[in-house]
C-alpha atoms as a PDB file:
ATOM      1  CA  UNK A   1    -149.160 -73.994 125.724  1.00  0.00           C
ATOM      2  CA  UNK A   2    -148.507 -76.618 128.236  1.00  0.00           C
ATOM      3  CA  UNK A   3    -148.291 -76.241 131.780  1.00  0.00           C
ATOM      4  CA  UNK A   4    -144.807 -75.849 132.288  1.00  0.00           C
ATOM      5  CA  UNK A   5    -144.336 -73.361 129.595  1.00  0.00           C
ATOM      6  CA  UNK A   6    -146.745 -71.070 131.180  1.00  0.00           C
ATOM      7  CA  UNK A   7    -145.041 -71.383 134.516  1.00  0.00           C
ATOM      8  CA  UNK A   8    -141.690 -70.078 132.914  1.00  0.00           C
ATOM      9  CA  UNK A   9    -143.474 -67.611 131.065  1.00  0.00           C
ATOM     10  CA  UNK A  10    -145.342 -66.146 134.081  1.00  0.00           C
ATOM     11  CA  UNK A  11    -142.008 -66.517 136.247  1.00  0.00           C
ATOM     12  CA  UNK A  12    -139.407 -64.801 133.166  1.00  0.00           C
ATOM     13  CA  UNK A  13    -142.928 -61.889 132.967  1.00  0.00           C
ATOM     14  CA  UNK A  14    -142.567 -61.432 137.307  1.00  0.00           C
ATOM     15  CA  UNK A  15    -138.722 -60.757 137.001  1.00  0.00           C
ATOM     16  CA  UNK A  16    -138.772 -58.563 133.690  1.00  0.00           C
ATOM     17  CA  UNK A  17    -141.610 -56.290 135.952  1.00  0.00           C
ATOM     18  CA  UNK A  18    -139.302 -56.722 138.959  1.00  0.00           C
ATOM     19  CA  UNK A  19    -136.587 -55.329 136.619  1.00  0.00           C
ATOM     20  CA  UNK A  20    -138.612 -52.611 135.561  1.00  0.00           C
ATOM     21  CA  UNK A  21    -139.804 -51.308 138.761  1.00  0.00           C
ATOM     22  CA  UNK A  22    -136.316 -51.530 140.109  1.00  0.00           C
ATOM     23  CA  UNK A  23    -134.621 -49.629 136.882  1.00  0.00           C
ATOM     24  CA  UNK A  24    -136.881 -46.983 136.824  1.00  0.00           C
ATOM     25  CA  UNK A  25    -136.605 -45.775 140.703  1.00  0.00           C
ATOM     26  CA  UNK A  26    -132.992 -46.061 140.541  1.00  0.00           C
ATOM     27  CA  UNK A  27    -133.547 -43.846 137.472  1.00  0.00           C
ATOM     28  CA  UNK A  28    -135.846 -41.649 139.182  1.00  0.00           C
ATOM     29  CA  UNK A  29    -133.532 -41.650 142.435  1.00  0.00           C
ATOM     30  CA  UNK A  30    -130.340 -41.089 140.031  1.00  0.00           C
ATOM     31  CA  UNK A  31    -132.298 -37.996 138.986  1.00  0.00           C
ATOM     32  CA  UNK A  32    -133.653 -36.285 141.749  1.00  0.00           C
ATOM     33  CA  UNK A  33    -129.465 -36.350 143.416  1.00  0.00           C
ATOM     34  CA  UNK A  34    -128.442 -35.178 140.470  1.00  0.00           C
ATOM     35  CA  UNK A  35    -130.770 -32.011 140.519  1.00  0.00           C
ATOM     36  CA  UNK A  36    -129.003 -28.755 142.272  1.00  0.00           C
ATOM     37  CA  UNK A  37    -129.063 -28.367 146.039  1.00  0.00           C
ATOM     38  CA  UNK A  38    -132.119 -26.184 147.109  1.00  0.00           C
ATOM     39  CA  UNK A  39    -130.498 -25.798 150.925  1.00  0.00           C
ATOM     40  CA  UNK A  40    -129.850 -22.157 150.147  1.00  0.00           C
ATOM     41  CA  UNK A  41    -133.083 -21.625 148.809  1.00  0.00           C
ATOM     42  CA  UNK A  42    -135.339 -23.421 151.777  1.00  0.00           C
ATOM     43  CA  UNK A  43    -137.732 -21.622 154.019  1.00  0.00           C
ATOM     44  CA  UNK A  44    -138.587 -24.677 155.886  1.00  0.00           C
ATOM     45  CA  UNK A  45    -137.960 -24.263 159.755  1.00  0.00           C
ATOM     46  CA  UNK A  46    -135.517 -27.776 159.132  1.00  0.00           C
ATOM     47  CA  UNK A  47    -134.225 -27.674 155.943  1.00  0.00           C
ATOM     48  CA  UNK A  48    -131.934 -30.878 154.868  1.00  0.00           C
ATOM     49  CA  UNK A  49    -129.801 -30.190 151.911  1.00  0.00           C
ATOM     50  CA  UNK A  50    -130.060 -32.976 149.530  1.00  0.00           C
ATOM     51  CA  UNK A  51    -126.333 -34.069 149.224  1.00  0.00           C
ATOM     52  CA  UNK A  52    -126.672 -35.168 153.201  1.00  0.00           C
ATOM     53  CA  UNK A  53    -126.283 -38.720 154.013  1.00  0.00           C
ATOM     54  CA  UNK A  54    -127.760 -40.799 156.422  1.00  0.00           C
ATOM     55  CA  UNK A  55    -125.407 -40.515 159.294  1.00  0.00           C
ATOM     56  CA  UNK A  56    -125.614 -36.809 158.968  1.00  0.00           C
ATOM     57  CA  UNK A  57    -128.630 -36.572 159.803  1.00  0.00           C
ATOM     58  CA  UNK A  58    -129.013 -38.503 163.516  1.00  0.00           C
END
């Protein structure tokens, strides 16, 4: 392999990872909102129901 075909292999290998990573906690993000609200449930002093957004909470 010559020099430049290593760089593009190492550079397209960095972005499919990048990819990966990024994919999987949007998947992991997509699943945790989509899981039911535990605010009735909570025996936490503060309890934040997960369907709150940002501004909600200042």
């Amino acid at each position: 392999m010559t020099i430049k075909t290593r760089k593009y292999l190492m550079i397209f290998t960095l972005c499919a990872g990048a990819t990966l990573l990024y994919g999987t906690a949007a998947y992991r993000a997509e699943q945790t909102r989509m899981q039911p609200s535990m605010a009735a449930s909570c025996n936490h002093d503060q309890c934040i129901p997960y369907t709150a957004t940002l501004s909600a909470l200042r």
